[in-house]
PDB file of N, CA and C in Angstrom:
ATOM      1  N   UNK A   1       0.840  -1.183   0.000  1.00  0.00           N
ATOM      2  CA  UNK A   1       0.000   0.000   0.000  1.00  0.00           C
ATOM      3  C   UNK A   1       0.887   1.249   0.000  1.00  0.00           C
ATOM      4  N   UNK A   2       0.436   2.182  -1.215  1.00  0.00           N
ATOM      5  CA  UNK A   2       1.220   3.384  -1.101  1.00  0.00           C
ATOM      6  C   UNK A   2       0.711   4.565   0.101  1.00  0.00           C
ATOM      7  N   UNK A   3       1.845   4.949   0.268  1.00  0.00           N
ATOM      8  CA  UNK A   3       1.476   6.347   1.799  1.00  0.00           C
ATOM      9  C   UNK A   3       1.208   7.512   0.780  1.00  0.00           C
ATOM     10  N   UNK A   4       0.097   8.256   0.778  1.00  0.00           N
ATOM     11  CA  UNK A   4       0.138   9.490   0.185  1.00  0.00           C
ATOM     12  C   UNK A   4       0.752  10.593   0.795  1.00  0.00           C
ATOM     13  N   UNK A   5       1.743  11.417   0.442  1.00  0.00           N
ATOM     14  CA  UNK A   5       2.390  12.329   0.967  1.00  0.00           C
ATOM     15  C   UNK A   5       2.699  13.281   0.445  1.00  0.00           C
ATOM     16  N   UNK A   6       1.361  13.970   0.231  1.00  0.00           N
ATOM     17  CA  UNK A   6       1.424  14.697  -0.828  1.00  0.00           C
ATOM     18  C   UNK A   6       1.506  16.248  -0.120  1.00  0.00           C
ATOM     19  N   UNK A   7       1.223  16.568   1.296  1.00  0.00           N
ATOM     20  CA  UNK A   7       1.999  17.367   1.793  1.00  0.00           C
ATOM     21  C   UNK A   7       3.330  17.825   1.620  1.00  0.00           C
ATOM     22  N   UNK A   8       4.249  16.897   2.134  1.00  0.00           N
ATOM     23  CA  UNK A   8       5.205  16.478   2.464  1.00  0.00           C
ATOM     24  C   UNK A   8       6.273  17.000   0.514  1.00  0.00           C
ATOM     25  N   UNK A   9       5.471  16.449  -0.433  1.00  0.00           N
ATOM     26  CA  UNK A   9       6.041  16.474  -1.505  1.00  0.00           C
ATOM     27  C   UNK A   9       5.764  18.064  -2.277  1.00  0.00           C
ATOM     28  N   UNK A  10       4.583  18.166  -1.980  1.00  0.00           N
ATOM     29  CA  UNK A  10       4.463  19.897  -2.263  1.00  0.00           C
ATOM     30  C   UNK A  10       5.138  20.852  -2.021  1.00  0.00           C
ATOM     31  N   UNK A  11       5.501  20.681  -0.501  1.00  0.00           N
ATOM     32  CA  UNK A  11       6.398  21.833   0.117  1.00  0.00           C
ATOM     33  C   UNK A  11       7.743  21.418  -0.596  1.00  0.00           C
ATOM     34  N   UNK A  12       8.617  20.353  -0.443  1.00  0.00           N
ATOM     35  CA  UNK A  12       9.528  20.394  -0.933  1.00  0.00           C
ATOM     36  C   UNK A  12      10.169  20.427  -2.675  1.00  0.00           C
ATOM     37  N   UNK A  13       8.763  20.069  -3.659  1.00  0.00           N
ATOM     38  CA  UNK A  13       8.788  20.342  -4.686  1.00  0.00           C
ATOM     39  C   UNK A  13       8.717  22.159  -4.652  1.00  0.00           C
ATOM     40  N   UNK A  14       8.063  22.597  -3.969  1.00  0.00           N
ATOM     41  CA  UNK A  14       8.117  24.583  -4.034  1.00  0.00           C
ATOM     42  C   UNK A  14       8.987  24.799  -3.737  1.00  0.00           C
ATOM     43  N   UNK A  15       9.560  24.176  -2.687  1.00  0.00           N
ATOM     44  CA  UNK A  15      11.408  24.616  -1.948  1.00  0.00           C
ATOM     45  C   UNK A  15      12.346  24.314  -3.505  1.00  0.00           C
ATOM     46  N   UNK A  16      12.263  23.292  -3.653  1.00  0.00           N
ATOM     47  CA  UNK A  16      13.348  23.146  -4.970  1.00  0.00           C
ATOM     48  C   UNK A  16      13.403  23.487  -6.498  1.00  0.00           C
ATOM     49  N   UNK A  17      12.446  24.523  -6.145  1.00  0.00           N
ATOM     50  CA  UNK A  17      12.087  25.119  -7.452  1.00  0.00           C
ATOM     51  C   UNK A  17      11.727  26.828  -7.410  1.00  0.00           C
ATOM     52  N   UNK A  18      12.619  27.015  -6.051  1.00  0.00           N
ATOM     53  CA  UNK A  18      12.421  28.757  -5.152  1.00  0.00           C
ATOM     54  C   UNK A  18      11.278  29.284  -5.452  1.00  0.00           C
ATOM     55  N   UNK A  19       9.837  29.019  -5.408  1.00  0.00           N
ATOM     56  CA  UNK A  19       8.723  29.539  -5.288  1.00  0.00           C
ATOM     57  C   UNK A  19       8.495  29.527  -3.745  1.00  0.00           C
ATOM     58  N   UNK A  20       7.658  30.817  -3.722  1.00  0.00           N
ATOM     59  CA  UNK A  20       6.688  30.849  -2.365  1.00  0.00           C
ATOM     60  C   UNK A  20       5.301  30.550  -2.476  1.00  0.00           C
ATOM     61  N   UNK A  21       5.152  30.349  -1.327  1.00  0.00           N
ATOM     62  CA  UNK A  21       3.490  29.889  -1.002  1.00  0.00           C
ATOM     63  C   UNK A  21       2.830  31.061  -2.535  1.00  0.00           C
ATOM     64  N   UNK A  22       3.250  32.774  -1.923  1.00  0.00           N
ATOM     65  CA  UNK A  22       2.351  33.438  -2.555  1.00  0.00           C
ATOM     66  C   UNK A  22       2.496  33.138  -4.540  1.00  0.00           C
ATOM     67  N   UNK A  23       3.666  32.782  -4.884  1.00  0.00           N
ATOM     68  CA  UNK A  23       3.933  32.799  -6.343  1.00  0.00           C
ATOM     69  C   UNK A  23       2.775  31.422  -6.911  1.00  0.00           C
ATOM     70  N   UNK A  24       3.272  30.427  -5.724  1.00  0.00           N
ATOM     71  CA  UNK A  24       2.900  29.156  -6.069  1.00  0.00           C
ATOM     72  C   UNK A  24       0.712  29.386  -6.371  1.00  0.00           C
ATOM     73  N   UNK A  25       0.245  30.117  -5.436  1.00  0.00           N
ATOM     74  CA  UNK A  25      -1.248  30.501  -5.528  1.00  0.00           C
ATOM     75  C   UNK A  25      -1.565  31.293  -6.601  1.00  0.00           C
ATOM     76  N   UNK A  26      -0.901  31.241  -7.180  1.00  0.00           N
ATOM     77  CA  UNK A  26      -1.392  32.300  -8.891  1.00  0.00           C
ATOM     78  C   UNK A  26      -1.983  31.079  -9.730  1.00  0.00           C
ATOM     79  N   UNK A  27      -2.198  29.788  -9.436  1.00  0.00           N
ATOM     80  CA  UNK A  27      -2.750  29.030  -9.712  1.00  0.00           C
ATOM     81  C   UNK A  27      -4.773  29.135  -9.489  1.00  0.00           C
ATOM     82  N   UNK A  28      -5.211  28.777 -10.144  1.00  0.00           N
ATOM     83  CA  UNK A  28      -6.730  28.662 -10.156  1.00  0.00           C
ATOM     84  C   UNK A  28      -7.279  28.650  -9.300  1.00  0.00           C
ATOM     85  N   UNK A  29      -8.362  29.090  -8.272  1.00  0.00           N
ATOM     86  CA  UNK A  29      -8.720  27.994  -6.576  1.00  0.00           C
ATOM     87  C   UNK A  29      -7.901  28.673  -6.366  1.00  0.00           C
ATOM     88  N   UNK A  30      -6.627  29.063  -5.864  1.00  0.00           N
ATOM     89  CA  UNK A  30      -5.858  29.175  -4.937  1.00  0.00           C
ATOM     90  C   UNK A  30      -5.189  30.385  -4.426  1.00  0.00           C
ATOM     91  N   UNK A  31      -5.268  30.562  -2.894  1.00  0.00           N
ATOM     92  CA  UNK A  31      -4.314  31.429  -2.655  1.00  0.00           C
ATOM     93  C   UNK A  31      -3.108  30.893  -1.565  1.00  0.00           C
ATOM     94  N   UNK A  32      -2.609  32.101  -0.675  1.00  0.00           N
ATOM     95  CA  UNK A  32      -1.190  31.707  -0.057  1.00  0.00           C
ATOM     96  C   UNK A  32      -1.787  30.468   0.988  1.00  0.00           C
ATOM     97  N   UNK A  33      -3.532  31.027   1.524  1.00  0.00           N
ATOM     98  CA  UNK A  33      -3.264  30.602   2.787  1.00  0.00           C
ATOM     99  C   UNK A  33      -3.861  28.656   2.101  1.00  0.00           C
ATOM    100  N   UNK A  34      -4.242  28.352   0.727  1.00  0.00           N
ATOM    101  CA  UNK A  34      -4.730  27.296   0.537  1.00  0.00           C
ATOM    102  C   UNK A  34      -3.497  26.630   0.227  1.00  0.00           C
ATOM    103  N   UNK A  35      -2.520  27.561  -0.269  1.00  0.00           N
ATOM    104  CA  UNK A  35      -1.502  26.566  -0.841  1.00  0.00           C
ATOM    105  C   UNK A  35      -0.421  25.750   0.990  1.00  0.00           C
ATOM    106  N   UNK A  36      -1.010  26.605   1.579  1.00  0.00           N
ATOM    107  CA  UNK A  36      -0.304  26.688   3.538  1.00  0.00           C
ATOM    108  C   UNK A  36      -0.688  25.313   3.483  1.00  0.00           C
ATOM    109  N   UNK A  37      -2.483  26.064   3.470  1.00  0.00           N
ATOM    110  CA  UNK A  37      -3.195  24.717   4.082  1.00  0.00           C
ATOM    111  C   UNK A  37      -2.769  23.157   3.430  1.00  0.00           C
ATOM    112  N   UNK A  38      -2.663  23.118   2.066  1.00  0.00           N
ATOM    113  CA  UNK A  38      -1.926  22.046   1.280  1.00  0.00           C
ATOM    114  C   UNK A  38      -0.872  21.583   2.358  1.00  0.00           C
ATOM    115  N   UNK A  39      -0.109  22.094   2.158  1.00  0.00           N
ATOM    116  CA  UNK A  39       1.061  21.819   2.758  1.00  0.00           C
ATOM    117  C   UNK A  39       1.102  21.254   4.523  1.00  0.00           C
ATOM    118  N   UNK A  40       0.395  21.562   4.730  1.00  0.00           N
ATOM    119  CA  UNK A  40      -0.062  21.350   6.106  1.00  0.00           C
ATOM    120  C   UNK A  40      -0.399  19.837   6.397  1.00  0.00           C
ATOM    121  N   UNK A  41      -1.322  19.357   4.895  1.00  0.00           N
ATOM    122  CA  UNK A  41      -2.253  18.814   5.013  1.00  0.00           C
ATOM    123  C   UNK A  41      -3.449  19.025   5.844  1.00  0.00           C
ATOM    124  N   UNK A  42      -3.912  20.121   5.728  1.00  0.00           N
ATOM    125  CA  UNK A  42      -5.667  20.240   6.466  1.00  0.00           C
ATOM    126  C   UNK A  42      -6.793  20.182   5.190  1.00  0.00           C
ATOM    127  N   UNK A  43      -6.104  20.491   4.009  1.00  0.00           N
ATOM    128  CA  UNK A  43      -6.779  20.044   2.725  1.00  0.00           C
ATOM    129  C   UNK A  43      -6.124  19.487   1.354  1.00  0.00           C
ATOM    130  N   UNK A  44      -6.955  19.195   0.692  1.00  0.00           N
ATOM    131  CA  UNK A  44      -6.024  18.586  -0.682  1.00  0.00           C
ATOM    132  C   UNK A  44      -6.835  19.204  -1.440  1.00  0.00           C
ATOM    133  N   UNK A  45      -6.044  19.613  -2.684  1.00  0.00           N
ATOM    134  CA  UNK A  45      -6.161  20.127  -3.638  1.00  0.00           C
ATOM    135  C   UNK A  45      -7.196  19.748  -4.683  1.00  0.00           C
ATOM    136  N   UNK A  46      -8.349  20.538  -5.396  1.00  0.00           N
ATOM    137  CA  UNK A  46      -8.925  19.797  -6.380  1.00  0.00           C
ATOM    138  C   UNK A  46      -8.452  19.015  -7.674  1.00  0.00           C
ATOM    139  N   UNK A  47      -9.023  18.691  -7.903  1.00  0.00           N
ATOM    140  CA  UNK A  47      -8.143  17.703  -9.555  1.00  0.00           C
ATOM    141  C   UNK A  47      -7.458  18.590 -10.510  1.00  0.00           C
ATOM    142  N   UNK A  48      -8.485  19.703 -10.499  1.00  0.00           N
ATOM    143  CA  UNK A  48      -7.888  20.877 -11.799  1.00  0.00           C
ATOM    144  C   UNK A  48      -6.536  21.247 -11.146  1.00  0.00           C
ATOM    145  N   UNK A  49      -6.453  21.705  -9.689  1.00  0.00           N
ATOM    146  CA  UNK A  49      -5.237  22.496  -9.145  1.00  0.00           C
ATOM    147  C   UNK A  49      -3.954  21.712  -9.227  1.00  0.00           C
ATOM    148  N   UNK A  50      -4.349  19.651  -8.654  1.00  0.00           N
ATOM    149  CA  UNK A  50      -3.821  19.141  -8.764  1.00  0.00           C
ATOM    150  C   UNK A  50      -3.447  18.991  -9.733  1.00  0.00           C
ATOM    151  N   UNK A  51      -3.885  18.311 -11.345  1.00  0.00           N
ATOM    152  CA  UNK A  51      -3.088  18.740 -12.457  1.00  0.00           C
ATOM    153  C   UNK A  51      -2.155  20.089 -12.968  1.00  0.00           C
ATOM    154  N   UNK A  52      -2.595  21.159 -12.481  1.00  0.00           N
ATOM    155  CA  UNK A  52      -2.155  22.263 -12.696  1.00  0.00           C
ATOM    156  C   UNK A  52      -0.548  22.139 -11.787  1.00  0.00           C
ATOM    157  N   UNK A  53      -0.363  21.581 -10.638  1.00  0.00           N
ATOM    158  CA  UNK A  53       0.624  21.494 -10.022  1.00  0.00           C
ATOM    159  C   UNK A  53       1.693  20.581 -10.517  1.00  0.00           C
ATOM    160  N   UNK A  54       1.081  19.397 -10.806  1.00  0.00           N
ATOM    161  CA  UNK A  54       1.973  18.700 -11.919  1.00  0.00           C
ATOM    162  C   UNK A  54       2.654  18.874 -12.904  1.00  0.00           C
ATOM    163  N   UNK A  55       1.516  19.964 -13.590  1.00  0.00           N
ATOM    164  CA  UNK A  55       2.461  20.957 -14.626  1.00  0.00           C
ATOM    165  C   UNK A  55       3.689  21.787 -14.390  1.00  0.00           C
ATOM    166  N   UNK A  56       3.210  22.227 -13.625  1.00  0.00           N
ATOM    167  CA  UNK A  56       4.262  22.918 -12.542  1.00  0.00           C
ATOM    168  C   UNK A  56       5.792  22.822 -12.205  1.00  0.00           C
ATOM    169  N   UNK A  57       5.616  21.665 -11.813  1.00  0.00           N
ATOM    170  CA  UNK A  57       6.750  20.756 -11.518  1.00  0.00           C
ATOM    171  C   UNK A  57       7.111  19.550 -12.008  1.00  0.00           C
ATOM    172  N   UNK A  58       6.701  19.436 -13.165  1.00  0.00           N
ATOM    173  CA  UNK A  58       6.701  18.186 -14.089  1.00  0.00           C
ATOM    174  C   UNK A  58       6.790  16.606 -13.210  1.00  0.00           C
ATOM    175  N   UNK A  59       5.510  16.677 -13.150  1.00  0.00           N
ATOM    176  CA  UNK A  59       5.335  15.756 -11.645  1.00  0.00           C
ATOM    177  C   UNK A  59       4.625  14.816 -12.591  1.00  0.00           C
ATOM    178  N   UNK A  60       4.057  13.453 -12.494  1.00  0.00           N
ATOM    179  CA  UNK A  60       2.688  12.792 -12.680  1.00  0.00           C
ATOM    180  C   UNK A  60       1.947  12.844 -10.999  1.00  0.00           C
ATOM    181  N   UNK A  61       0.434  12.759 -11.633  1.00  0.00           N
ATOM    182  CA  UNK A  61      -0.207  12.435 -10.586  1.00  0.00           C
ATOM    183  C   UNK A  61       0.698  11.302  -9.200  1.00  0.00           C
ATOM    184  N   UNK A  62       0.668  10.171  -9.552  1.00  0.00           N
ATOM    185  CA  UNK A  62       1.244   9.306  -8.340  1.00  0.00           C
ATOM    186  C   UNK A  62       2.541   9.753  -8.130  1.00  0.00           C
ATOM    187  N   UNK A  63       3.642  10.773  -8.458  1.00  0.00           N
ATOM    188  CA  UNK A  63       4.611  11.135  -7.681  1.00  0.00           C
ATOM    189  C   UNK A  63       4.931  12.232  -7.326  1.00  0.00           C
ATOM    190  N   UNK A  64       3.726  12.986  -7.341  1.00  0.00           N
ATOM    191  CA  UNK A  64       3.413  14.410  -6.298  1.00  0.00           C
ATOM    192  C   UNK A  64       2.429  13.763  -4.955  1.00  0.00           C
ATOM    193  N   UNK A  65       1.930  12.536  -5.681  1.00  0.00           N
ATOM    194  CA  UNK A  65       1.010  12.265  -4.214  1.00  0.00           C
ATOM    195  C   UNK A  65       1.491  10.932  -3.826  1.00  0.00           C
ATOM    196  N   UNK A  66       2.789  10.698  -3.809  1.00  0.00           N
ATOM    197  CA  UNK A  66       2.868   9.496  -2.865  1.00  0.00           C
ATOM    198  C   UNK A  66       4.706   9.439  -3.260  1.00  0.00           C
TER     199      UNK A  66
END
């Protein structure tokens, strides 16, 4: 069983790519304090944001979230 850690992978995909919370929320849905909350994990991202983040960071779905 995979661990989703998609907290965990957000923050450090934004760290290694020198964005901030606020740059990273110019995304759709989102601002500083949703992209926080992401990161936090107190919420997850919708599908659109989530694809949009993938783009982002040239991620696929299963290795931004796990």
């Amino acid at each position: 069983m995979k661990i989703i850690r998609f907290a965990e992978n957000l923050k450090m995909l934004r760290i290694d790519k020198k964005l901030t919370q606020k740059e990273l929320a110019a995304l759709p849905d989102a601002d500083r304090r949703t992209v926080s909350a992401w990161e936090k994990g107190v919420c997850e991202p919708s599908f659109s944001a989530l694809a949009a983040l993938c783009d982002i960071f040239d991620e696929t779905f299963d290795g931004i979230l796990t």
